[in-house]
PDB file of N, CA and C in Angstrom:
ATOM      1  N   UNK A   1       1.263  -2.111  13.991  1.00  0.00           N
ATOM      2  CA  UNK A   1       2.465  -1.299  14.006  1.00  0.00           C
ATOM      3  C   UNK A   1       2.140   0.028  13.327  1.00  0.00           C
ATOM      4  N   UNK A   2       2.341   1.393  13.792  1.00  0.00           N
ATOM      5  CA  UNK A   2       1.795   2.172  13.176  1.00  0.00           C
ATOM      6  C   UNK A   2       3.525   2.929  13.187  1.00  0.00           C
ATOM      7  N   UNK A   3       3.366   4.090  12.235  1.00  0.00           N
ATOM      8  CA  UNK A   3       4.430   4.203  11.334  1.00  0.00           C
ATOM      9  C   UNK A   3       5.967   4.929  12.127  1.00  0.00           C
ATOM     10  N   UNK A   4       5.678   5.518  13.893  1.00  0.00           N
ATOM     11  CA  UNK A   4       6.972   5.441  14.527  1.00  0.00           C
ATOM     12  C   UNK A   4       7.459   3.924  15.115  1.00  0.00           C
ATOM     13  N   UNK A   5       6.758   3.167  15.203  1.00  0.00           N
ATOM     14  CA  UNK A   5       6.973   1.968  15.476  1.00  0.00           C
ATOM     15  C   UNK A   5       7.799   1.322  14.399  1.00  0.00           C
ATOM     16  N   UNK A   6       7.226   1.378  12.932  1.00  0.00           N
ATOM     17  CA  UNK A   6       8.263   0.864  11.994  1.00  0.00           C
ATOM     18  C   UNK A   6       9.613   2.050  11.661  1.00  0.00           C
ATOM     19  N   UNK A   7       9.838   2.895  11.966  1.00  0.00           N
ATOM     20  CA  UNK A   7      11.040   3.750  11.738  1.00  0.00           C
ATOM     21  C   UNK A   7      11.585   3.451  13.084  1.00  0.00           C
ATOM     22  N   UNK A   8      11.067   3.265  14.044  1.00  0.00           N
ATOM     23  CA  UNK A   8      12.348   2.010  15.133  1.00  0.00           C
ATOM     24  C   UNK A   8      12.716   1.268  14.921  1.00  0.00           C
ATOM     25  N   UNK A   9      11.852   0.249  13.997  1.00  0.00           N
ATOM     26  CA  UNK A   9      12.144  -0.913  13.593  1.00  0.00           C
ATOM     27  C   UNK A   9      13.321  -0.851  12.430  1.00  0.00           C
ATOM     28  N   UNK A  10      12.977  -0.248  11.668  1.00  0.00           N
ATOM     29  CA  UNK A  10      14.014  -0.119  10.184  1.00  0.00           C
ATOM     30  C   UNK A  10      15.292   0.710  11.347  1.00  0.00           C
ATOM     31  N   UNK A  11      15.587   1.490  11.907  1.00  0.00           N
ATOM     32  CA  UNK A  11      16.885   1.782  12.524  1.00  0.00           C
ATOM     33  C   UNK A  11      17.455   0.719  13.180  1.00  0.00           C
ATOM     34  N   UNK A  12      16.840  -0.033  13.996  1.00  0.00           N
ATOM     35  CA  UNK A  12      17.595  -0.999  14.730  1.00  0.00           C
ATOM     36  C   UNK A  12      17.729  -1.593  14.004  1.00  0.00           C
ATOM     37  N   UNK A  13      16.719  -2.698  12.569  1.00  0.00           N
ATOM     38  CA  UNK A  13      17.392  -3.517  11.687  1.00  0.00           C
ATOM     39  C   UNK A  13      18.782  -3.555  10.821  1.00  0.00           C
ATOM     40  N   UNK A  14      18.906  -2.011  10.556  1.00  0.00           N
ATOM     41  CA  UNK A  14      19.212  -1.143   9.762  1.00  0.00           C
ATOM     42  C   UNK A  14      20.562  -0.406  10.188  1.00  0.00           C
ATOM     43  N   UNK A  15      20.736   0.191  11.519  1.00  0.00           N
ATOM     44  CA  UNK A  15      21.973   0.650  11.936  1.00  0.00           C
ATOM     45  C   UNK A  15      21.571   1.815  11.572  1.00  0.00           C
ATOM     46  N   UNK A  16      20.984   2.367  11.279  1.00  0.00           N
ATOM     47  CA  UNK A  16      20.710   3.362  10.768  1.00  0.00           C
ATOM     48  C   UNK A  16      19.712   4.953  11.821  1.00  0.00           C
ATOM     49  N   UNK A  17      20.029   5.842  12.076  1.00  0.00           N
ATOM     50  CA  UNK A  17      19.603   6.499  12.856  1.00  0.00           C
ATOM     51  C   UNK A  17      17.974   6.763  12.695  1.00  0.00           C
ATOM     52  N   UNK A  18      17.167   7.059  13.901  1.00  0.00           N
ATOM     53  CA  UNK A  18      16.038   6.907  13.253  1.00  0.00           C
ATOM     54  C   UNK A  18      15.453   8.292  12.785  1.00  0.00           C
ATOM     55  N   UNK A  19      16.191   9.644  12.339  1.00  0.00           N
ATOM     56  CA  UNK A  19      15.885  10.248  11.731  1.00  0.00           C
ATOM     57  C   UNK A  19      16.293  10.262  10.368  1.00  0.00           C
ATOM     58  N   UNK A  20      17.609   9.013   9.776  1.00  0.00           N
ATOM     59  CA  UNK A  20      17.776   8.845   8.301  1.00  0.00           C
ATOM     60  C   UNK A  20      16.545   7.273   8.245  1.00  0.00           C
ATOM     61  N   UNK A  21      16.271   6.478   8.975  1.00  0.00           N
ATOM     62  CA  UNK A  21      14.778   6.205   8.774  1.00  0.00           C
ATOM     63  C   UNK A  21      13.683   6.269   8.796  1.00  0.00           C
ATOM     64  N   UNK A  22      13.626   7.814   9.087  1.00  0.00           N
ATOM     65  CA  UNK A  22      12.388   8.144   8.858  1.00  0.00           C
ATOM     66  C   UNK A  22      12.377   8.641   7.622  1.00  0.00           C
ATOM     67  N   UNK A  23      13.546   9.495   7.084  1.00  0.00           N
ATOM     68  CA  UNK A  23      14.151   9.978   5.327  1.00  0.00           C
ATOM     69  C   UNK A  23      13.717   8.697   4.796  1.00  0.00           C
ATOM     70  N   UNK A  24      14.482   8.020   4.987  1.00  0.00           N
ATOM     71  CA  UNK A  24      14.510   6.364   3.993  1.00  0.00           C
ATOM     72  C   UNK A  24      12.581   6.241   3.750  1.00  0.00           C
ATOM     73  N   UNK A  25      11.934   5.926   4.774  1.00  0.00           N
ATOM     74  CA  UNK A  25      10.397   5.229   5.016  1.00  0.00           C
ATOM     75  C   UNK A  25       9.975   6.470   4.194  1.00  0.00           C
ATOM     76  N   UNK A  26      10.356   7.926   4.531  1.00  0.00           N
ATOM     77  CA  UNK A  26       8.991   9.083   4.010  1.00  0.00           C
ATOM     78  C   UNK A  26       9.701   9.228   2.048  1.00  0.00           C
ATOM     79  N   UNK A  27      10.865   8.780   2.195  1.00  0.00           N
ATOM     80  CA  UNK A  27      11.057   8.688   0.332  1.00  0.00           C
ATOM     81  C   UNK A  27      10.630   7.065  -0.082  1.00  0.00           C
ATOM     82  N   UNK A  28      10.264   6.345   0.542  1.00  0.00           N
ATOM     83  CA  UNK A  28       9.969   5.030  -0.031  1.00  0.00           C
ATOM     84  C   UNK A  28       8.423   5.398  -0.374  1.00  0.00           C
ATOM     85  N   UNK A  29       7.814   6.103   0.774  1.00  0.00           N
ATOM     86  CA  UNK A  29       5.864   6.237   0.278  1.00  0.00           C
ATOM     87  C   UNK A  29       6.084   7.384  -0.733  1.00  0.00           C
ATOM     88  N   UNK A  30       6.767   8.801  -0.585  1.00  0.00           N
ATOM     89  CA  UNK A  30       6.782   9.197  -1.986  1.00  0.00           C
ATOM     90  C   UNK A  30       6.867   8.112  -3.382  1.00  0.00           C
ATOM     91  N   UNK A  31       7.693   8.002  -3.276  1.00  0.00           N
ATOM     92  CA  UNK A  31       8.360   7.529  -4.698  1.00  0.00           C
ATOM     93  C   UNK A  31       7.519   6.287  -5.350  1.00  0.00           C
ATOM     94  N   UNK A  32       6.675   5.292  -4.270  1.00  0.00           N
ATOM     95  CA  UNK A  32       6.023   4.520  -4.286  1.00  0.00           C
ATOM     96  C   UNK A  32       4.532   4.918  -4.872  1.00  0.00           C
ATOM     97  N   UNK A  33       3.871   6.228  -4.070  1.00  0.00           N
ATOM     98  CA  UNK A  33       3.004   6.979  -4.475  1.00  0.00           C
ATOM     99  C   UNK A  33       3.275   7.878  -5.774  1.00  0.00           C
ATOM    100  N   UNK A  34       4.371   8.570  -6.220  1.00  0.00           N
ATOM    101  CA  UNK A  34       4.500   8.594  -7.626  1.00  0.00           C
ATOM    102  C   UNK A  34       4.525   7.754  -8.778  1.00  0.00           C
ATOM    103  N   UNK A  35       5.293   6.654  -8.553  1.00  0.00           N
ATOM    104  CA  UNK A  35       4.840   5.431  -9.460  1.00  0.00           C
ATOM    105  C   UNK A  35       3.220   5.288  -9.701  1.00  0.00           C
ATOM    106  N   UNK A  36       3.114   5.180  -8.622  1.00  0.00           N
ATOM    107  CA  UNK A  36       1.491   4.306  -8.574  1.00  0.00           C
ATOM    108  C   UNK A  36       0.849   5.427  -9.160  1.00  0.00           C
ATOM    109  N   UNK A  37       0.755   6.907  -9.133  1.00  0.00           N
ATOM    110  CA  UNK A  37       0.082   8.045  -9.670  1.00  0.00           C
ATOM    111  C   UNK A  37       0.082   7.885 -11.362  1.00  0.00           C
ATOM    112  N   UNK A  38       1.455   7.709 -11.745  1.00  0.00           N
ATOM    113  CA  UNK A  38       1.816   7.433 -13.349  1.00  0.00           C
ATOM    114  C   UNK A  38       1.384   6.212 -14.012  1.00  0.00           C
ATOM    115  N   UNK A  39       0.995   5.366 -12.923  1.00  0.00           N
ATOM    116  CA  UNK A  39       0.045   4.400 -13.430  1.00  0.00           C
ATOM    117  C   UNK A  39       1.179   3.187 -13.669  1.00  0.00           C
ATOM    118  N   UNK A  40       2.547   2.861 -13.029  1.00  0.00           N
ATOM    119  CA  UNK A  40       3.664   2.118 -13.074  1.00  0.00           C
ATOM    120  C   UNK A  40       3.163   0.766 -11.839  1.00  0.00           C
ATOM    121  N   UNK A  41       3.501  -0.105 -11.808  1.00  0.00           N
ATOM    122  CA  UNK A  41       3.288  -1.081 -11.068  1.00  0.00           C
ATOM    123  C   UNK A  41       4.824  -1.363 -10.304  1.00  0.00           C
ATOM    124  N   UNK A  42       4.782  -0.958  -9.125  1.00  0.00           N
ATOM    125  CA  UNK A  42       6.093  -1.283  -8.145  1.00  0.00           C
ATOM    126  C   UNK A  42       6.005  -2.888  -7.590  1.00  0.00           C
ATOM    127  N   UNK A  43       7.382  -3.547  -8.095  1.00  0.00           N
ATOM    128  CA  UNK A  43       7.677  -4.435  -7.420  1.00  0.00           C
ATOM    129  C   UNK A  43       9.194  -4.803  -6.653  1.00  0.00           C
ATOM    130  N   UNK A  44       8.423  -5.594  -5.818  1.00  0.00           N
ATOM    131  CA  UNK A  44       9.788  -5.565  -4.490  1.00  0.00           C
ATOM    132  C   UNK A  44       9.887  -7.334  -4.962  1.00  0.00           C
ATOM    133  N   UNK A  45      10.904  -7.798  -5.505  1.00  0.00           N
ATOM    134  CA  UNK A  45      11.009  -9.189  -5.333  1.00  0.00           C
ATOM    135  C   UNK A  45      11.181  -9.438  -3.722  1.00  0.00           C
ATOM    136  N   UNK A  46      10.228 -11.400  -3.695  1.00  0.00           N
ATOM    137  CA  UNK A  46      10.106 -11.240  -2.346  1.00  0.00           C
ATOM    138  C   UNK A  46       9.251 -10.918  -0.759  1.00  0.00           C
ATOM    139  N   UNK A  47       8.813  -9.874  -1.640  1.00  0.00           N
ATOM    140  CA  UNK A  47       8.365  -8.543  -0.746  1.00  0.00           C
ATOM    141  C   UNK A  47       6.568  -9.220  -1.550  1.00  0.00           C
ATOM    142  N   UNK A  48       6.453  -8.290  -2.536  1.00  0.00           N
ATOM    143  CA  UNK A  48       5.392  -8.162  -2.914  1.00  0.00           C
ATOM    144  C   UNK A  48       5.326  -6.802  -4.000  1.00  0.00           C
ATOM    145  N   UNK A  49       3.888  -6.691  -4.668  1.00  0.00           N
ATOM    146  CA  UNK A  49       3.897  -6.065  -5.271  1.00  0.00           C
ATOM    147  C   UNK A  49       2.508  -5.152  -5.375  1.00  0.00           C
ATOM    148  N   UNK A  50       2.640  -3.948  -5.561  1.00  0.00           N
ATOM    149  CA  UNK A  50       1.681  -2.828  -5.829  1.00  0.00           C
ATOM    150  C   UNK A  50       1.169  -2.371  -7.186  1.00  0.00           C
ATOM    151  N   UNK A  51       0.001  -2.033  -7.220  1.00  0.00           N
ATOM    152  CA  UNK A  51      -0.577  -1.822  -8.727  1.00  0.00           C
ATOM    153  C   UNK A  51      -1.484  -1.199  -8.374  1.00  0.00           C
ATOM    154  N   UNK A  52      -2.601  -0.803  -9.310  1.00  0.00           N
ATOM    155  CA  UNK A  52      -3.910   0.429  -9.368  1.00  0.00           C
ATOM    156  C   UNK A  52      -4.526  -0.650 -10.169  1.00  0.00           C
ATOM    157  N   UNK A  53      -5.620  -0.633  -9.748  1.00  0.00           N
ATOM    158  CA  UNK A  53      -6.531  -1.358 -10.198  1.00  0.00           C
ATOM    159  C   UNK A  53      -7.793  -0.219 -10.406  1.00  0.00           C
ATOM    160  N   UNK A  54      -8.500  -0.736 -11.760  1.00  0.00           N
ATOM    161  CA  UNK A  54      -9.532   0.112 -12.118  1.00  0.00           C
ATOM    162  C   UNK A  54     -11.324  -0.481 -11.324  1.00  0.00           C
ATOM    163  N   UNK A  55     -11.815  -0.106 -10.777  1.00  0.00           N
ATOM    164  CA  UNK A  55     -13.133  -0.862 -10.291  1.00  0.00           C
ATOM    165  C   UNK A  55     -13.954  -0.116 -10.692  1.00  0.00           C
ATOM    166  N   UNK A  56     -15.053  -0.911 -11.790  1.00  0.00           N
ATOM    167  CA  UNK A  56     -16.194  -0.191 -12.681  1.00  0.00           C
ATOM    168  C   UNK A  56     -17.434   0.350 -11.831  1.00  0.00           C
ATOM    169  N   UNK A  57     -17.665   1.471 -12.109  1.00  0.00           N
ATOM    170  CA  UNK A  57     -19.035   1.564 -11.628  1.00  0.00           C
ATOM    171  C   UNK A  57     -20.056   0.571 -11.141  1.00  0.00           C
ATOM    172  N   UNK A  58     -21.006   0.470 -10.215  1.00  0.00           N
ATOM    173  CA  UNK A  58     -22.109  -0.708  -9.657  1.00  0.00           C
ATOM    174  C   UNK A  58     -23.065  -0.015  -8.880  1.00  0.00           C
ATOM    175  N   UNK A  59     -23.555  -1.071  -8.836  1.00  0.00           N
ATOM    176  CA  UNK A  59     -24.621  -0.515  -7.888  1.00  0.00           C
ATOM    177  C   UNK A  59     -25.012  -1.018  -5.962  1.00  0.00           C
ATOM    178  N   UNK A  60     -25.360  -0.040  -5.361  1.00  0.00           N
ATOM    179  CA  UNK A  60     -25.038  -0.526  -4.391  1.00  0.00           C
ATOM    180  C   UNK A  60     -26.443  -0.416  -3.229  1.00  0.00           C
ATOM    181  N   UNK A  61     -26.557  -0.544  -1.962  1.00  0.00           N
ATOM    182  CA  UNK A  61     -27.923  -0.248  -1.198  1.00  0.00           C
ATOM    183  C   UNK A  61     -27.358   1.018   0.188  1.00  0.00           C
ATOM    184  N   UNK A  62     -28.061   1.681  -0.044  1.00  0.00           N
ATOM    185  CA  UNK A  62     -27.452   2.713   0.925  1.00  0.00           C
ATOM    186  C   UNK A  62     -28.175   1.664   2.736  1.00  0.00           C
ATOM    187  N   UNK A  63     -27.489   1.764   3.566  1.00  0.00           N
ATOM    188  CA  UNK A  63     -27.557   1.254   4.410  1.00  0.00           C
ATOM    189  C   UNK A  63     -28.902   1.694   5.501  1.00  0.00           C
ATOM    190  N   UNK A  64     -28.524   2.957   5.479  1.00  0.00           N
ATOM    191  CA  UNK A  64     -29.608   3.582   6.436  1.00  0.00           C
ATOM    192  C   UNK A  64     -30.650   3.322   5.820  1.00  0.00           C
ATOM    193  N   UNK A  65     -31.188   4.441   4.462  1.00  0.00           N
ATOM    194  CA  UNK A  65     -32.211   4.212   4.039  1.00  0.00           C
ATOM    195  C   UNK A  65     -33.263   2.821   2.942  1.00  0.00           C
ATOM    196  N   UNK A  66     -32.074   2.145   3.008  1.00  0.00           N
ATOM    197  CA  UNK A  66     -32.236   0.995   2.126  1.00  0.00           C
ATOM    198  C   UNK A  66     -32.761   0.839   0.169  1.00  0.00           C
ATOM    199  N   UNK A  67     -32.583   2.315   0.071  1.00  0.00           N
ATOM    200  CA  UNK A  67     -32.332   2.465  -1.288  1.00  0.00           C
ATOM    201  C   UNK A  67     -31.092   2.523  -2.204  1.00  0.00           C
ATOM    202  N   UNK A  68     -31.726   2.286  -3.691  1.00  0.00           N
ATOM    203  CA  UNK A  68     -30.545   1.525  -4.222  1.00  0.00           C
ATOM    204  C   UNK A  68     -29.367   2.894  -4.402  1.00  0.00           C
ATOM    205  N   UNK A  69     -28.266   3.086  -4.554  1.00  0.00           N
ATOM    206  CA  UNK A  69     -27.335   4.089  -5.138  1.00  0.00           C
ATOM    207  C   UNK A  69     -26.846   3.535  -5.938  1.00  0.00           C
ATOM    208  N   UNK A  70     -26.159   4.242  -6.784  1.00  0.00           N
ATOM    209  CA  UNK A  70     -25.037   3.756  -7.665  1.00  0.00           C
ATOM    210  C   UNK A  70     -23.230   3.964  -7.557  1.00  0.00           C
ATOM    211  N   UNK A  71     -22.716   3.528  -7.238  1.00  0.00           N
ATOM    212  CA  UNK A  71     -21.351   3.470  -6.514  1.00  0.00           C
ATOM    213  C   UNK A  71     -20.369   3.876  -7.573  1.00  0.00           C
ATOM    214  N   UNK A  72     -19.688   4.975  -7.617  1.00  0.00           N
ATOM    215  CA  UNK A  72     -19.022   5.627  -9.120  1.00  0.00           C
ATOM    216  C   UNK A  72     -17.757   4.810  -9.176  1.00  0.00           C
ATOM    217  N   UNK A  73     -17.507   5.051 -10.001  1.00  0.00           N
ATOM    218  CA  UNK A  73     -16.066   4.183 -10.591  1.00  0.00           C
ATOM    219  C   UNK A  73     -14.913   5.022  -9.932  1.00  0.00           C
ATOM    220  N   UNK A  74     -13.865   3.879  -9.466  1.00  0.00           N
ATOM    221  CA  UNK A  74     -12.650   4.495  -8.918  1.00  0.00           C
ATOM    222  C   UNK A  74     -11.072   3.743  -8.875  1.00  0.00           C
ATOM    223  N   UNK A  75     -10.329   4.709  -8.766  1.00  0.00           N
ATOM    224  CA  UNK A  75      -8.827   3.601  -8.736  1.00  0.00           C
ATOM    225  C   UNK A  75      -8.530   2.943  -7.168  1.00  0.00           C
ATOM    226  N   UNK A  76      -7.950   1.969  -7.194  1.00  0.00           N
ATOM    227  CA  UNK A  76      -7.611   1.535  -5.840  1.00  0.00           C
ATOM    228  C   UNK A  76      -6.147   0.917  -5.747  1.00  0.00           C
ATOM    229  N   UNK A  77      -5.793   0.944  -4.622  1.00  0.00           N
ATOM    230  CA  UNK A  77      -4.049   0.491  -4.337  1.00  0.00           C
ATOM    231  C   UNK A  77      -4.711  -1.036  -4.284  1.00  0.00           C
ATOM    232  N   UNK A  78      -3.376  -2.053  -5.488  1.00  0.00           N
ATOM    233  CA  UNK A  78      -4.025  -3.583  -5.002  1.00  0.00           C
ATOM    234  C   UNK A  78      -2.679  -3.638  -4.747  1.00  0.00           C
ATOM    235  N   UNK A  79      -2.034  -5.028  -3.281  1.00  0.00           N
ATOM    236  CA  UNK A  79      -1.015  -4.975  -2.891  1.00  0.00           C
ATOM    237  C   UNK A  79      -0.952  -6.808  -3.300  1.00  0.00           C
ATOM    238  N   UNK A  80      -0.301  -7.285  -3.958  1.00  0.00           N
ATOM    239  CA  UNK A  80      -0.157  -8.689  -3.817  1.00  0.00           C
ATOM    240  C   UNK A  80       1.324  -9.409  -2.962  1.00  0.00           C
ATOM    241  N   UNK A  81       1.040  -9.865  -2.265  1.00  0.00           N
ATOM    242  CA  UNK A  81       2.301 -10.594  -1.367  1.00  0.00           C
ATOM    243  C   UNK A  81       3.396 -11.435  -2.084  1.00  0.00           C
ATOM    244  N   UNK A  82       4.536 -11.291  -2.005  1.00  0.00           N
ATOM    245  CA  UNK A  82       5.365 -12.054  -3.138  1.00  0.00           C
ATOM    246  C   UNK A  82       5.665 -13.660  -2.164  1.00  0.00           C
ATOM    247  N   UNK A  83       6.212 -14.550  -2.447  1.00  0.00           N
ATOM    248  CA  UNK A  83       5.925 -16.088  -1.998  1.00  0.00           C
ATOM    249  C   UNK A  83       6.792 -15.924  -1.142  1.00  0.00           C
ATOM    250  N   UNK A  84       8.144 -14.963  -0.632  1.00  0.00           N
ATOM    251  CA  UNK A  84       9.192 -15.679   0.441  1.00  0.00           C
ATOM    252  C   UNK A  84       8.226 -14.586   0.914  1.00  0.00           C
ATOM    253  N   UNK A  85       7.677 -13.645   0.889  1.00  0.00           N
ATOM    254  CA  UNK A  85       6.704 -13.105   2.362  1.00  0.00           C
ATOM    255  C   UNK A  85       5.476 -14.078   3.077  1.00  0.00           C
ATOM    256  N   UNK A  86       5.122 -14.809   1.826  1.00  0.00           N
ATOM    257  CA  UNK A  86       3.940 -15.697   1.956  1.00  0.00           C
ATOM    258  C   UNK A  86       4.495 -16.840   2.975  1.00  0.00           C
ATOM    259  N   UNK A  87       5.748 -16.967   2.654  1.00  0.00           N
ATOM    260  CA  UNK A  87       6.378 -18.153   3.455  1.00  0.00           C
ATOM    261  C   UNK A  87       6.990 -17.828   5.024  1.00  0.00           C
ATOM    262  N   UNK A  88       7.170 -16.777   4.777  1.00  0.00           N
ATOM    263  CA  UNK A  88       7.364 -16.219   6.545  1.00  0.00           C
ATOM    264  C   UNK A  88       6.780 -16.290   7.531  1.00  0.00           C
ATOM    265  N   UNK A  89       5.357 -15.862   6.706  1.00  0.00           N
ATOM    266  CA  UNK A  89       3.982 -15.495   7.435  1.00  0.00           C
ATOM    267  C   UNK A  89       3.582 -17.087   8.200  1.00  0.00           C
ATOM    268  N   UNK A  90       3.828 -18.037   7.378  1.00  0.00           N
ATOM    269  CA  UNK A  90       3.010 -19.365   7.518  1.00  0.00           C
ATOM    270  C   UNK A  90       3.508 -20.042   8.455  1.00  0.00           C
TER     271      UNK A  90
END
């Protein structure tokens, strides 16, 4: 589903026109992406939940040339699934 597909989806669920869901969807990734910038952990009971996770520096093999690199340290989006999503899915 790529992201006009879900702003059809949230209007028809929703009643909602799909240019106030596309407002709704483009202030949910703001506001979601500001949290997560300030270093806040968003949770959706239910839903699931978002956090930044720190991943330490390592080392790694460059593919082509098969020498070693070293892979720098970076933040990453971790998304964990909350249990009534887990239970939908199944």
């Amino acid at each position: 589903m790529n992201k006009t597909e879900l702003i059809n989806a949230i209007a028809e669920e929703s009643g909602l026109s799909k240019v106030d869901s596309k407002k709704a969807l483009d202030a949910f990734v703001k506001a979601t992406t500001s949290a997560l910038k300030k270093g806040d952990k968003l949770s959706l009971i239910g839903f699931g939940s978002f956090s930044i996770v720190e991943k330490a520096e390592r080392q790694g093999i460059n593919p082509a040339t098969k020498k070693a690199i070293t892979i720098p340290a970076k933040k990453v989006v971790k998304f964990k699934a909350g249990a009534e999503l887990n239970d939908e899915i199944k």
